[in-house]
Protein backbone atom coordinates (compact mmCIF):
# COMPACT_ATOMS: atom_id res chain seq x y z
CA UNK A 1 16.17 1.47 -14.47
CA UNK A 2 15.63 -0.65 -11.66
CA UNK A 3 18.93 0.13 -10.04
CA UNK A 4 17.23 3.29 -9.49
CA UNK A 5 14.99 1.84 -7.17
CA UNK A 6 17.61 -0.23 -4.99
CA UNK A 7 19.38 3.25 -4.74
CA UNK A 8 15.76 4.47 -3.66
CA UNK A 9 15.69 1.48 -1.06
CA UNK A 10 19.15 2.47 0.08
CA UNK A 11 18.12 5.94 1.03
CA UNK A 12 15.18 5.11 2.73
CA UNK A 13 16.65 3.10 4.02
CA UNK A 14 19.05 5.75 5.83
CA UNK A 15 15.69 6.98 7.42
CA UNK A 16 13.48 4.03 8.77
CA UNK A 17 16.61 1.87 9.79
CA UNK A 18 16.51 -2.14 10.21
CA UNK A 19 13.61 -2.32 8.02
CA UNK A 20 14.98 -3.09 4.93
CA UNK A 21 12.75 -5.90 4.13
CA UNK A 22 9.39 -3.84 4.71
CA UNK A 23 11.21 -1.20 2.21
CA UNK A 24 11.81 -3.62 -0.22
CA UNK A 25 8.35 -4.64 0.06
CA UNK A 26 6.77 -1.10 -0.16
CA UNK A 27 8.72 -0.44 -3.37
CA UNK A 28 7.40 -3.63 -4.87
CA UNK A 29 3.64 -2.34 -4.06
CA UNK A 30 4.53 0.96 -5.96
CA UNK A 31 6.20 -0.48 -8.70
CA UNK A 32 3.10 -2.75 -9.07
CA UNK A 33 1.03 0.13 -9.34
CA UNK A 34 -0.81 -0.57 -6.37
CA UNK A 35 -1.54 1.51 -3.02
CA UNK A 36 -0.07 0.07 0.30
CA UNK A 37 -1.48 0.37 3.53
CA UNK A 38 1.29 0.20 6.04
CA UNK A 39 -0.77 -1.31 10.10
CA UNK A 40 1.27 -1.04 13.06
CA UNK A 41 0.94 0.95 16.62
CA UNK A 42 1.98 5.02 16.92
CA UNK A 43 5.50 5.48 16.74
CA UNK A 44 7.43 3.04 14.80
CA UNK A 45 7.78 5.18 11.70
CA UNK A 46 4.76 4.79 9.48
CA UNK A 47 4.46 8.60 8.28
CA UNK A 48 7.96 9.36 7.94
CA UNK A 49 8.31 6.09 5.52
CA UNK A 50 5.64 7.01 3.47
CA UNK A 51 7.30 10.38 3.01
CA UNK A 52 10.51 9.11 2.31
CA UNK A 53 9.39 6.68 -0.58
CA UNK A 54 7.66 9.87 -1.96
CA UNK A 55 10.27 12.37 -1.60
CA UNK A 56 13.01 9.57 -2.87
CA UNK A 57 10.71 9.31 -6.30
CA UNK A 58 10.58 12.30 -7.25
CA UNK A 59 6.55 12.27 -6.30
CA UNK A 60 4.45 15.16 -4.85
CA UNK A 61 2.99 14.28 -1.43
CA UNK A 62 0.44 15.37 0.49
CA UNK A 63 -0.90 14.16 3.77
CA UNK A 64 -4.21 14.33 5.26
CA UNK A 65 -4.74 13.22 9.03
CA UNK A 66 -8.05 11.27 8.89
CA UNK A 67 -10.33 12.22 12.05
CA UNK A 68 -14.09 11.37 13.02
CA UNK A 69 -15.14 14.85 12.09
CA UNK A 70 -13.02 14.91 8.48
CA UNK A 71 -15.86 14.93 5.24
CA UNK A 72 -15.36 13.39 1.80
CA UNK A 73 -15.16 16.62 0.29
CA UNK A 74 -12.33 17.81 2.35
CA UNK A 75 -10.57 15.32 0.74
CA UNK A 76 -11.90 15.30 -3.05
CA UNK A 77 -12.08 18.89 -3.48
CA UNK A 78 -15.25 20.92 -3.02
CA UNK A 79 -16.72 23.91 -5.01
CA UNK A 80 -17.33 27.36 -3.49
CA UNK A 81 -19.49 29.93 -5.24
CA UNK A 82 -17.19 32.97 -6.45
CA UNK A 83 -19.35 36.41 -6.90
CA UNK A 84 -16.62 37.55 -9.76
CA UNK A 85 -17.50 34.52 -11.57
CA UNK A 86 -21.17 34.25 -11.11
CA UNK A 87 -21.00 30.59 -10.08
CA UNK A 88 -19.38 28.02 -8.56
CA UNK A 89 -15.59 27.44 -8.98
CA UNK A 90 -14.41 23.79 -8.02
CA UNK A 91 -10.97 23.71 -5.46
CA UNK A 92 -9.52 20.82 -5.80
CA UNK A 93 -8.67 18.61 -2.44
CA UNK A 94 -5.36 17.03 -1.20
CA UNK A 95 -6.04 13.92 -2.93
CA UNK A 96 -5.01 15.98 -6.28
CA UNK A 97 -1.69 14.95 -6.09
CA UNK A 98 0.33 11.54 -6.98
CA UNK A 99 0.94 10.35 -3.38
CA UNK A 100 -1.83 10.74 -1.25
CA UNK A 101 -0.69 9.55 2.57
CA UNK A 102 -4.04 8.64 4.05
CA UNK A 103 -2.68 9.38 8.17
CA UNK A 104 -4.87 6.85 10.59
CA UNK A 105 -7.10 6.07 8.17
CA UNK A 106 -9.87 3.97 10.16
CA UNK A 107 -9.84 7.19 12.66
CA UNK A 108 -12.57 8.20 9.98
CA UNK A 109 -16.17 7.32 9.46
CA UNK A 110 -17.13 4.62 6.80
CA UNK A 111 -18.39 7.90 4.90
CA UNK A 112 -14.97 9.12 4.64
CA UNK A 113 -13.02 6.51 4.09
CA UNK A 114 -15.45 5.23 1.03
CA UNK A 115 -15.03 8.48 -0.49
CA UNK A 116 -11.79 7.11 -1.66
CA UNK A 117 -12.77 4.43 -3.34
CA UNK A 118 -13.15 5.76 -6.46
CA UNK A 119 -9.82 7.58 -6.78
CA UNK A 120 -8.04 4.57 -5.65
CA UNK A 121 -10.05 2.18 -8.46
CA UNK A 122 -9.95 4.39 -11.40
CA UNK A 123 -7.63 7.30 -10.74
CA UNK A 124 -10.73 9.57 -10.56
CA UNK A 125 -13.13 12.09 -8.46
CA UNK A 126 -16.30 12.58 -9.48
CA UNK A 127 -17.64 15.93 -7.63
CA UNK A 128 -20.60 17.78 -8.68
CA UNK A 129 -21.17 15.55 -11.93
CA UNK A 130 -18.07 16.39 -13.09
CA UNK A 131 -15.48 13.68 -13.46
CA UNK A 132 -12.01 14.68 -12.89
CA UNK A 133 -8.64 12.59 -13.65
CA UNK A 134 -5.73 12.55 -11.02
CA UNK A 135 -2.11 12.88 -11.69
CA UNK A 136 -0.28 10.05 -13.04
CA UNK A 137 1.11 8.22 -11.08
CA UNK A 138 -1.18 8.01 -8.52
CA UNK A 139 -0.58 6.10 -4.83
CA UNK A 140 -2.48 5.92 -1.87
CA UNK A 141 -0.49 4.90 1.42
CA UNK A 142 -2.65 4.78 4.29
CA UNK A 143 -1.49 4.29 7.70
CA UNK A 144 -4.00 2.65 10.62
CA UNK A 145 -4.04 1.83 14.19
CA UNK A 146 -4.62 -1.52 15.34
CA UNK A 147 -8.29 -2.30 15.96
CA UNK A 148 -8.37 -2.27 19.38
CA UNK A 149 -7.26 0.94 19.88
CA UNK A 150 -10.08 3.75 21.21
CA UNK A 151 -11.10 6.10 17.91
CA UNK A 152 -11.08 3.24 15.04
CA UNK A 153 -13.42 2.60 12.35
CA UNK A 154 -12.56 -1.00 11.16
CA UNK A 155 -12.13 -0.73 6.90
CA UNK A 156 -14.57 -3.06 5.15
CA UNK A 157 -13.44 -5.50 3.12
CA UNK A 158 -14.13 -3.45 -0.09
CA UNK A 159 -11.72 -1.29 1.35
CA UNK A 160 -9.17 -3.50 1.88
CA UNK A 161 -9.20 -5.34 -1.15
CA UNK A 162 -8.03 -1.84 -2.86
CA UNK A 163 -5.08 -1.86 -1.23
CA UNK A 164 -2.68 -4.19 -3.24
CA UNK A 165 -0.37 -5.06 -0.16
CA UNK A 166 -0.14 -4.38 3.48
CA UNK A 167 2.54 -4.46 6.00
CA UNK A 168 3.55 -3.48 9.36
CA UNK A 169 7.09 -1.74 10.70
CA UNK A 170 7.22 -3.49 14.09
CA UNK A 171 9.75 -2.25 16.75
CA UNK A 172 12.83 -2.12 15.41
CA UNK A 173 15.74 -4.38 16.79
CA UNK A 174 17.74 -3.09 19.58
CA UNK A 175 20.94 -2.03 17.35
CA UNK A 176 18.76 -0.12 15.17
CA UNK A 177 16.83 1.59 18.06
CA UNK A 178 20.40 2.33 19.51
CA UNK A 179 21.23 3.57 16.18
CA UNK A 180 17.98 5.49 16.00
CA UNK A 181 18.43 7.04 19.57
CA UNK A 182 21.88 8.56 18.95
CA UNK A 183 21.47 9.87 15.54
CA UNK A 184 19.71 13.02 13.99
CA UNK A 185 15.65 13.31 14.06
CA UNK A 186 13.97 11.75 11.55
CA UNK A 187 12.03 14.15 10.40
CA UNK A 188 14.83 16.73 9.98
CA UNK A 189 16.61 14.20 7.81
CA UNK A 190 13.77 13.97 5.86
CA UNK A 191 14.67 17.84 4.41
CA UNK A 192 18.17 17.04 3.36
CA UNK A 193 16.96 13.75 1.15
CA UNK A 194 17.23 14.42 -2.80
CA UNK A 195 15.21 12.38 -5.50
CA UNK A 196 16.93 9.66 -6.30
CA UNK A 197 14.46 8.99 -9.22
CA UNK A 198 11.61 10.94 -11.28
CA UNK A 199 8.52 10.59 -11.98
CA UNK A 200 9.15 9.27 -15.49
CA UNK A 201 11.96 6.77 -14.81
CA UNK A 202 9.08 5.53 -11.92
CA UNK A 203 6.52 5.33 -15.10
CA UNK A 204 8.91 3.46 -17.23
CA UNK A 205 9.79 0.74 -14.25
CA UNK A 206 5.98 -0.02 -14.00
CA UNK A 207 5.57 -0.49 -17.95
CA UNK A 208 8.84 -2.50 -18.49
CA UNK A 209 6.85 -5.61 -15.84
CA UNK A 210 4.62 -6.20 -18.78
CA UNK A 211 8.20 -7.57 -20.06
CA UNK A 212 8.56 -10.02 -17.12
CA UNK A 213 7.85 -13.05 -18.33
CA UNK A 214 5.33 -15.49 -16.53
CA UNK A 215 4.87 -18.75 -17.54
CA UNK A 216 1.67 -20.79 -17.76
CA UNK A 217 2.94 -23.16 -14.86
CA UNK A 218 2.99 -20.25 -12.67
CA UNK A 219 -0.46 -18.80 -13.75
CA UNK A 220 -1.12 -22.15 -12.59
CA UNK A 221 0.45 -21.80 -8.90
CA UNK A 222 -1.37 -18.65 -8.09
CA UNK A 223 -4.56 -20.43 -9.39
CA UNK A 224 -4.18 -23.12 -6.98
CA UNK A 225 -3.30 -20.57 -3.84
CA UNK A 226 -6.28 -18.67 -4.72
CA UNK A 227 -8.61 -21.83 -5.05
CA UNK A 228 -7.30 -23.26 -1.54
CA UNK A 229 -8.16 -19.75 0.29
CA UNK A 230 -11.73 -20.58 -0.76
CA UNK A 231 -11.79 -24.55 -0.21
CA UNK A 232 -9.56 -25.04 2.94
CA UNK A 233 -12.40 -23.27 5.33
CA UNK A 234 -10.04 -21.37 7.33
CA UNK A 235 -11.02 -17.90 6.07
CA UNK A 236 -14.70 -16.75 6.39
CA UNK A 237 -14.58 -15.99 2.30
CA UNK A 238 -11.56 -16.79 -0.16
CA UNK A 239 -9.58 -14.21 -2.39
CA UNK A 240 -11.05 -12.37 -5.41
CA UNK A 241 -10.25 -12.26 -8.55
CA UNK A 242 -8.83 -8.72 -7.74
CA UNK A 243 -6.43 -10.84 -5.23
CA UNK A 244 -5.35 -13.17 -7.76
CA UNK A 245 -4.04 -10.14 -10.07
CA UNK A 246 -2.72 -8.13 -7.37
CA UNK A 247 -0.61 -11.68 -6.54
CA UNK A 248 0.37 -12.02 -9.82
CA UNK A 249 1.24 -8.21 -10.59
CA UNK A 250 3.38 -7.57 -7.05
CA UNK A 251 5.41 -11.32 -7.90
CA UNK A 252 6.29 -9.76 -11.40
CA UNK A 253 7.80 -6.40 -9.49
CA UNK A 254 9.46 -8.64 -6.61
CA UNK A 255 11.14 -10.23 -9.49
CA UNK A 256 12.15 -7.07 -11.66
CA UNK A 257 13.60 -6.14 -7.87
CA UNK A 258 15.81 -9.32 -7.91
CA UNK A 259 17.21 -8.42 -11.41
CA UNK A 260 15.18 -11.46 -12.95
CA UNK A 261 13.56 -11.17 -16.56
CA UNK A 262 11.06 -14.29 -15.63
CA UNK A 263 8.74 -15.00 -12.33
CA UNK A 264 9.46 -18.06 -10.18
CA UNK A 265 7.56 -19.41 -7.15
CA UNK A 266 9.56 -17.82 -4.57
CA UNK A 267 9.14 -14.51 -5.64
CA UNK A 268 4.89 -15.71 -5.03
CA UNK A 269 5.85 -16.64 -2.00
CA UNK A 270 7.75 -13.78 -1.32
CA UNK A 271 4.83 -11.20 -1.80
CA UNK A 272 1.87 -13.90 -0.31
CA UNK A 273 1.71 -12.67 2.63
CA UNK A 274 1.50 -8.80 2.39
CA UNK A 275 -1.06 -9.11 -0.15
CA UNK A 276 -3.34 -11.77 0.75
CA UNK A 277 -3.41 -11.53 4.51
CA UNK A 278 -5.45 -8.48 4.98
CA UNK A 279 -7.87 -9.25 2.64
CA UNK A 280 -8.54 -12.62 4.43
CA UNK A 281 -10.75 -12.97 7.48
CA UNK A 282 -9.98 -15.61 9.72
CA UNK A 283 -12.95 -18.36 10.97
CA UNK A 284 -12.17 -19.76 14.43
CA UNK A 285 -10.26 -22.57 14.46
CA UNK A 286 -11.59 -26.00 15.87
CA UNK A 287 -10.67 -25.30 19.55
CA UNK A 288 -12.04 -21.91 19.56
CA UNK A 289 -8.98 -19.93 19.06
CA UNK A 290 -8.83 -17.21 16.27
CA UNK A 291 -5.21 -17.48 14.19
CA UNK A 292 -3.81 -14.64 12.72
CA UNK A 293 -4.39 -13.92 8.76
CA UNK A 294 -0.74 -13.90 8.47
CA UNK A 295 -0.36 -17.44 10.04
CA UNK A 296 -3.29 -18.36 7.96
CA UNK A 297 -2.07 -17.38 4.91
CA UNK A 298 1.56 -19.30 5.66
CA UNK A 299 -0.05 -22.58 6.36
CA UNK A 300 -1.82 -21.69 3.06
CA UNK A 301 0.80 -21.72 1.43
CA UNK A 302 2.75 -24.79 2.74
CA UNK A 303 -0.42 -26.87 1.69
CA UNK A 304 -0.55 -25.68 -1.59
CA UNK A 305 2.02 -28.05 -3.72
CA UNK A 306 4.60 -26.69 -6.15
């Protein structure tokens, strides 16, 4: 089952080129169950990765480019009064579908983007009074723009903490962009690409983790991680107990990827960073200078004894 998803990783791979690690890690989020918000400047291939991993499992995919002016409901769904029927008739919105890609997310207000925090919590919308479930499975990938950029809406840490990993593309290496300048578009490529999985073998991947087997020393690692973020007074508030599962549940996947039945510390180590980082807020250090989350989290985990 899981060979499935190295063959996913290999055609993705085809399309976003000389990022094979960020693949591997994007996989890993999905296979955890968890949504991934993917941070980087325009241009470097954010989009067309999220529709590769959904086209490669088998998934249906829509994509909704966040903007200022863009309303809960014309993501949720919203209902619209039909004379043949005598009442209102609820359309569903683009976030009916099992992967959602959330385009520049923090382009839209705080209104916006809160109005999927319920979908991405419990697999729900609730419009009207009316609860409604969303297809199984269900992702989110969102895509943002650094900070700093004109147009942004920083997401709030209850935001943030849905997202069970984050990572960013970067530029690729000069053989890749080489590669990438004298081969076809990306985007046309993107038509040719079969499933390489379903829907159901996806679904079986997740619930064989529950098979991985983590021992009690290990519980006890991630413990100790977690306790440190919230001790060591580099980070303005530790991780959650949300953290500590999400830590737990992407180590189990990183190992299924390695072809292991059992988690060890490197595969912790291996996932620390894209899923604690963003949801840690950096204090200034000492001498006044502010050090990245992802530095942050590295020394973190260097202090933090085996």
């Amino acid at each position: 089952m899981y060979a499935k998803l190295h063959a996913v990783a290999r055609q993705v791979g085809g399309i976003i080129v000389g990022k094979d690690v960020q693949i591997r890690q994007a996989l890993t989020c999905l296979l955890a169950g968890g949504h991934l918000l993917v941070e980087d400047v325009p241009g470097v291939g954010k989009t067309t990765l999220s529709h590769a991993l959904a086209i490669s499992l088998g998934l249906r995919f829509n994509r909704v480019q966040f903007t200022s002016d863009l309303l809960p409901a014309d993501v949720s769904g919203i209902s619209i009064y039909e004379r043949e029927k005598n009442g209102f008739v609820f359309h569903p919105g683009p976030i009916f579908t099992q992967v959602l890609l959330a385009d520049e997310i923090n382009r839209a207000t705080p209104k916006t983007q809160s109005g999927l925090l319920e979908a991405m919590e419990e697999r729900q919308v609730t419009a009207d009074g009316v609860t409604r479930a969303l297809p199984e499975p269900f992702f989110v990938i969102a895509t943002q723009n650094p900070g700093h950029q004109i147009g942004t809406f920083p997401l709030p840490e209850s935001q943030l903490d849905r997202f069970l990993m984050c990572l960013s593309l970067g530029y690729p290496d000069p053989a890749s962009e080489r590669a990438l300048l004298m081969g076809e578009d990306r985007r046309a490529l993107l038509k040719s690409l079969p499933a390489a999985m379903t829907p159901a073998e996806l679904a079986a991947a997740q619930r064989g983790l529950r098979q991985i087997h983590t021992a009690p020393a290990l519980i006890d690692y991630v413990h100790a991680l977690v306790q440190a973020s919230r001790q060591n007074g580099s980070f303005a508030e530790g991780l959650s107990p949300r953290a500590a599962l999400a830590l737990v549940q992407a180590a189990r996947a990183w190992a299924a990827l390695e072809g292991r039945d059992h988690v060890i510390p490197e595969d912790v180590q291996a996932v620390l960073v894209p899923v604690c980082a963003h949801r840690l807020r950096p204090l200034k250090s000492a001498h006044g200078v502010a050090l990245a989350s992802r530095d942050l989290v590295l020394r973190l985990q260097q202090s933090v004894p085996l």
